[in-house]
C-alpha atoms as a PDB file:
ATOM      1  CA  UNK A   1    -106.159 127.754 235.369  1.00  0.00           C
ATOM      2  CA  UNK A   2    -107.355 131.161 233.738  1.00  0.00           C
ATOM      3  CA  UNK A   3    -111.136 131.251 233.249  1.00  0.00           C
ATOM      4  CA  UNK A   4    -112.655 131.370 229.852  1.00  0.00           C
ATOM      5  CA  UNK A   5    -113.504 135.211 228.843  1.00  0.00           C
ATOM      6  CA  UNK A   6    -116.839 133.513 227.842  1.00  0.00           C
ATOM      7  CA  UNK A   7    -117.450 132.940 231.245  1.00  0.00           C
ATOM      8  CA  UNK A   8    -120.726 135.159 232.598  1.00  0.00           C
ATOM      9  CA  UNK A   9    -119.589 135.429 236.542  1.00  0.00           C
ATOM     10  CA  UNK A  10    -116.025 136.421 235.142  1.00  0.00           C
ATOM     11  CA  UNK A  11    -117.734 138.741 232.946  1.00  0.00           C
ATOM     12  CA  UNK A  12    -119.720 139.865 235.360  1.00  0.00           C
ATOM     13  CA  UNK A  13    -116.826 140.636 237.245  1.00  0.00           C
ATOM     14  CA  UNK A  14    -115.115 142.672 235.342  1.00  0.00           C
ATOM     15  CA  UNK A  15    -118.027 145.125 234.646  1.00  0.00           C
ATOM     16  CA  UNK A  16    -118.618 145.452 238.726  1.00  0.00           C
ATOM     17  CA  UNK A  17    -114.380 146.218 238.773  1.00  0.00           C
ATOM     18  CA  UNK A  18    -115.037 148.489 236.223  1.00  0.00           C
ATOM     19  CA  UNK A  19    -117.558 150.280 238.000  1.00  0.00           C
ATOM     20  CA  UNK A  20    -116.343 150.562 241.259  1.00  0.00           C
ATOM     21  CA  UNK A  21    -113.492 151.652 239.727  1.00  0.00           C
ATOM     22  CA  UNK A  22    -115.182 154.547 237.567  1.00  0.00           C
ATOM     23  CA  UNK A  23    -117.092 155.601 240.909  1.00  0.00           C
ATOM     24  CA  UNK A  24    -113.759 155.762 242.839  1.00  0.00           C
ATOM     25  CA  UNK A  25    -112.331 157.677 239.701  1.00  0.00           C
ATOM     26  CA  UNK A  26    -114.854 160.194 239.768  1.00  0.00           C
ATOM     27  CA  UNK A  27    -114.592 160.721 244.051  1.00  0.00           C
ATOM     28  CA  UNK A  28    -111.226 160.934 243.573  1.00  0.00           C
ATOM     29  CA  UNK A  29    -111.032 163.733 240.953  1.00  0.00           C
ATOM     30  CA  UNK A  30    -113.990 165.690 243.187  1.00  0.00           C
ATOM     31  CA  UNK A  31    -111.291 165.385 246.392  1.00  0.00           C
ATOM     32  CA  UNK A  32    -108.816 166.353 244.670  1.00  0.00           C
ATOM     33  CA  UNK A  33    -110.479 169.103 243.420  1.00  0.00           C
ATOM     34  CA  UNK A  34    -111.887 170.540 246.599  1.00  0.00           C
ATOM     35  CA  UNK A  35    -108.224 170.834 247.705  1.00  0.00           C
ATOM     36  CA  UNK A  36    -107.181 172.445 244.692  1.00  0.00           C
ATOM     37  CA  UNK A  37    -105.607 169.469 243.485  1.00  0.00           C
ATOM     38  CA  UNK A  38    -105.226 167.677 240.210  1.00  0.00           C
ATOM     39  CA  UNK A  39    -105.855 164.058 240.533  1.00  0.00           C
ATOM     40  CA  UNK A  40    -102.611 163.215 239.403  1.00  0.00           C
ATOM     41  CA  UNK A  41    -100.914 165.387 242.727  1.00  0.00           C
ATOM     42  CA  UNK A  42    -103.751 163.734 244.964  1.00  0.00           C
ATOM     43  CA  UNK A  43    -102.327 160.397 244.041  1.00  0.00           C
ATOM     44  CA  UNK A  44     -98.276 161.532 244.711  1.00  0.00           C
ATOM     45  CA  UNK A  45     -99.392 163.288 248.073  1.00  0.00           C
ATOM     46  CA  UNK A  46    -100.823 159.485 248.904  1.00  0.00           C
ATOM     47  CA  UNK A  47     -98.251 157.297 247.311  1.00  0.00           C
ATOM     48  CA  UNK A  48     -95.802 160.093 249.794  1.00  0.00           C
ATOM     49  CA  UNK A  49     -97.742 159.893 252.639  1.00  0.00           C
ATOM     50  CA  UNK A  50     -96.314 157.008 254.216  1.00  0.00           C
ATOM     51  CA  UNK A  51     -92.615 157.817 254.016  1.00  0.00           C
ATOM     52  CA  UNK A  52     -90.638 159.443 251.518  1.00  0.00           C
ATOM     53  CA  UNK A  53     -90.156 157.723 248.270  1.00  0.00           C
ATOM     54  CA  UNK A  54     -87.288 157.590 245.117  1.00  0.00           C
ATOM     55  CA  UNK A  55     -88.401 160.067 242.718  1.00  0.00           C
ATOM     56  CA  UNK A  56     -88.384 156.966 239.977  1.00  0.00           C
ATOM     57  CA  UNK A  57     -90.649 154.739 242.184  1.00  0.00           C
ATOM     58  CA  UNK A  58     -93.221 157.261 242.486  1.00  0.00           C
ATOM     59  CA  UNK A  59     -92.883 157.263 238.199  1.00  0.00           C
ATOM     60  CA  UNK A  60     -93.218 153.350 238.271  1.00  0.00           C
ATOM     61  CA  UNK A  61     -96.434 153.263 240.320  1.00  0.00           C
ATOM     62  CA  UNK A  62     -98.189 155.949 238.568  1.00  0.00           C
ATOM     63  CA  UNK A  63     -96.917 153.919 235.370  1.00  0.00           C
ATOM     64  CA  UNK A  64     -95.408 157.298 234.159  1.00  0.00           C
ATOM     65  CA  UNK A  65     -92.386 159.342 233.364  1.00  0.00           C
ATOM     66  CA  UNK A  66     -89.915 160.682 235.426  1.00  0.00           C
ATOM     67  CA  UNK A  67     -90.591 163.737 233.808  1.00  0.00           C
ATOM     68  CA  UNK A  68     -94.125 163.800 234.403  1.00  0.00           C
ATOM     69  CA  UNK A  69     -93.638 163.317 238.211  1.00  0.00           C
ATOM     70  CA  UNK A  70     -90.941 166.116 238.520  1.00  0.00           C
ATOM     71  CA  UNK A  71     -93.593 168.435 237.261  1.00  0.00           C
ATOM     72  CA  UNK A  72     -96.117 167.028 239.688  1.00  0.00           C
ATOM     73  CA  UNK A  73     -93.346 167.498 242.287  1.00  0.00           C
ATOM     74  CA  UNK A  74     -92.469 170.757 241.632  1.00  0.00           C
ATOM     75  CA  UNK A  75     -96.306 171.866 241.481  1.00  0.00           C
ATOM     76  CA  UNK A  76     -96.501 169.969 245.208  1.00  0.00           C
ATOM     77  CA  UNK A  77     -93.294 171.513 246.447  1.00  0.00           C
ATOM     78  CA  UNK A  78     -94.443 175.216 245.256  1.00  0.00           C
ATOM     79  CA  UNK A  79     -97.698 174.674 247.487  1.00  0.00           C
ATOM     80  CA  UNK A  80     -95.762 173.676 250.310  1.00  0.00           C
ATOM     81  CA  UNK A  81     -97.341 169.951 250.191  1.00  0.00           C
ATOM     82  CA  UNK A  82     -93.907 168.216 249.491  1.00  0.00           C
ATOM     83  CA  UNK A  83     -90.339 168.713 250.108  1.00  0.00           C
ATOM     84  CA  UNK A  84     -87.137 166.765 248.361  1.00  0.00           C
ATOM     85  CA  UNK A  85     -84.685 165.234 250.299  1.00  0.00           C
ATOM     86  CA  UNK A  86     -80.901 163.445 249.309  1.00  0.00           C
ATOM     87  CA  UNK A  87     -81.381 159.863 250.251  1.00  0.00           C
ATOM     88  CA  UNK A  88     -79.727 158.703 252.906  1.00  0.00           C
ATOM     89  CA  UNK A  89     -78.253 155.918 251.538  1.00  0.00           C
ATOM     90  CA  UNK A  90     -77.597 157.458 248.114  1.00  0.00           C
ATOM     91  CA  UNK A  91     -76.911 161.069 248.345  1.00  0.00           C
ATOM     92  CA  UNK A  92     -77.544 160.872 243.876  1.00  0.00           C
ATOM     93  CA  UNK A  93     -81.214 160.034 244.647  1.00  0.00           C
ATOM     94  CA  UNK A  94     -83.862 162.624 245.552  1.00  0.00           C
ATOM     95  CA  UNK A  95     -86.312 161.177 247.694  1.00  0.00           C
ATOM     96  CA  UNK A  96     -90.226 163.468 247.642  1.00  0.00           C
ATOM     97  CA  UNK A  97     -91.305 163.219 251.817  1.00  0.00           C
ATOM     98  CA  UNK A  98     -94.598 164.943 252.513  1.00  0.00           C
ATOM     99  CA  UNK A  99     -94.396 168.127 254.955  1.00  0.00           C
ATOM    100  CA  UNK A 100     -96.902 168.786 257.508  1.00  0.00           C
ATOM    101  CA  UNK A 101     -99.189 170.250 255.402  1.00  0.00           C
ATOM    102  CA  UNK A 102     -99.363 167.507 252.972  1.00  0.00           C
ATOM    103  CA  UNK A 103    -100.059 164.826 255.856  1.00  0.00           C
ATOM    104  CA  UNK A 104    -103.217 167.396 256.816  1.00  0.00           C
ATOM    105  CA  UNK A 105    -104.031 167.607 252.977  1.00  0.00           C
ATOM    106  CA  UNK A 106    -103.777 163.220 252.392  1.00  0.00           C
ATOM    107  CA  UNK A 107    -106.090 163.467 255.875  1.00  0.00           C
ATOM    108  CA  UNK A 108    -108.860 165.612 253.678  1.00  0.00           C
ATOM    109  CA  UNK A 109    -108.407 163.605 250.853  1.00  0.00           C
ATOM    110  CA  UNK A 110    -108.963 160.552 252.235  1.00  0.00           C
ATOM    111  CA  UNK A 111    -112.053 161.507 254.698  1.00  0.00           C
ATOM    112  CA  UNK A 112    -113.699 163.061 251.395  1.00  0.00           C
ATOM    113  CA  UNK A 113    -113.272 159.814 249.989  1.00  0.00           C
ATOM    114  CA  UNK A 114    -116.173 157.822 251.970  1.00  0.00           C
ATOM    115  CA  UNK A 115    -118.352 156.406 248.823  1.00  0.00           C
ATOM    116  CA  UNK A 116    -116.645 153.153 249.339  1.00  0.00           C
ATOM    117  CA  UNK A 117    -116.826 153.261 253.017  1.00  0.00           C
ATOM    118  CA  UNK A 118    -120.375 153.080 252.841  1.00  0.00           C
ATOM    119  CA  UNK A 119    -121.261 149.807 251.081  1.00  0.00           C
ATOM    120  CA  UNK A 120    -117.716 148.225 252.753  1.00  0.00           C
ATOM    121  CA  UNK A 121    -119.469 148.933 255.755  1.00  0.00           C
ATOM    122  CA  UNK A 122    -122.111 146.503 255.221  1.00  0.00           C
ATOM    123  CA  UNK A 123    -119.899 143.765 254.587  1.00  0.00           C
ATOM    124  CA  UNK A 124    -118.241 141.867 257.806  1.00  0.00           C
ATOM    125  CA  UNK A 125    -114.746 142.152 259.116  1.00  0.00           C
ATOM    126  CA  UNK A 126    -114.065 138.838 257.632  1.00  0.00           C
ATOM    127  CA  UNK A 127    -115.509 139.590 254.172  1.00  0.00           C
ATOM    128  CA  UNK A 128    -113.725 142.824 253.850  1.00  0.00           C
ATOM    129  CA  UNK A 129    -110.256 140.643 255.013  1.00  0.00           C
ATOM    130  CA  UNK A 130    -111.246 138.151 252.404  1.00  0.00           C
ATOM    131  CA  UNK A 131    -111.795 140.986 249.823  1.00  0.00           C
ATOM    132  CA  UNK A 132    -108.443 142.672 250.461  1.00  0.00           C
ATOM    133  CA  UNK A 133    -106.830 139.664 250.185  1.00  0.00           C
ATOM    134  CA  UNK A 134    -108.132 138.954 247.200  1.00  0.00           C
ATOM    135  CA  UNK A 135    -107.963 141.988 245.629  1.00  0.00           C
ATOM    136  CA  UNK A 136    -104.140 142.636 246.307  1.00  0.00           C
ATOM    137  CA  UNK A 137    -103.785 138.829 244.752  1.00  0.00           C
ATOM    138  CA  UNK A 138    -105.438 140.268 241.855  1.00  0.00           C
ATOM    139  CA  UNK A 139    -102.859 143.492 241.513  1.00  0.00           C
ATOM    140  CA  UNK A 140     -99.841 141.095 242.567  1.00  0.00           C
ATOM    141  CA  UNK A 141    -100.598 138.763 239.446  1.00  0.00           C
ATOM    142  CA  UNK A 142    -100.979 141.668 237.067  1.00  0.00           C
ATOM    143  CA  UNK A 143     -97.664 143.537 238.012  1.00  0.00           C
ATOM    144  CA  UNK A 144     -95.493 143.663 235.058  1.00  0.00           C
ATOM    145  CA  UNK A 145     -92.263 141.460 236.041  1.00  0.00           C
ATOM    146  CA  UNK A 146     -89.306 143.203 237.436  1.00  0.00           C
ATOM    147  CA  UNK A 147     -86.275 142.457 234.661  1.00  0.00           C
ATOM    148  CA  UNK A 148     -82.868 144.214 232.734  1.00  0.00           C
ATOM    149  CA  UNK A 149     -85.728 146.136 230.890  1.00  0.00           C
ATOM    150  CA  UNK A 150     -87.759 147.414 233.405  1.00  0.00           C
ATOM    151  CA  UNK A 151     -85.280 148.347 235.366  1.00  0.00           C
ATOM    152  CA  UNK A 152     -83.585 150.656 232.075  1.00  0.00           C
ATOM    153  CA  UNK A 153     -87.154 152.024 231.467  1.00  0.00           C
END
């Protein structure tokens, strides 16, 4: 059952989301920044950091175009932060893998990024479990469904 908008804790909600997320916004661009970074190129050197992705994934997560993400690409690649690869299993797609010096650049990033590591640190192990949880419920619910038209977009 979706809660009334009416509803003052829901409100109340969504103005603390808001907030955090402004506050995360605004550490992110400084990071970014310090590493001569736009925050745009911080968030592809993240989304890489864990193993090379399709060049049209990294689009779909940014909720972007393809041609916007070349561009970051090619900006990352000139720096020496990312590198394209033929996938493996489909020698037509281009995967983007972060080098060596991206991993040390993501490492910067995210130590820089310790205003929400402060008040997370007053909460338990449990409560920060139960946050996560329900946080990626949250993002789960909202994802657009996968279809014929999302797939052509």
């Amino acid at each position: 059952m979706t809660p009334p908008t009416s509803d003052p804790v829901t409100a109340e909600v969504v103005e603390l989301i808001g907030a955090v997320v402004a506050r995360y916004h605004q550490a992110y661009e400084k990071a970014a920044a310090r590493q001569a970074l736009t925050g745009a190129q911080a968030r592809v050197l993240a989304l890489l950091a864990g193993e090379p992705v399709p060049m049209r994934r990294i689009a779909d997560r940014l909720r972007c175009e393809p041609s916007n993400v070349t561009g970051i690409v090619d900006r990352l690649e000139a720096r020496g932060l990312v590198e394209r690869r033929p996938d493996p299993a489909d020698r037509r797609v281009k995967l983007a893998a972060v080098t060596p010096l991206g991993e040390e650049t993501v490492s910067r990033l995210r130590e820089a990024l310790d205003f929400a590591g402060r008040p997370l640190a007053a909460l338990s192990a449990g409560e920060r479990t139960v946050l996560r949880d329900l946080l990626r419920r949250m993002v789960d619910d909202a994802e657009p469904p996968e279809g014929p038209a999302a797939a052509g977009a």
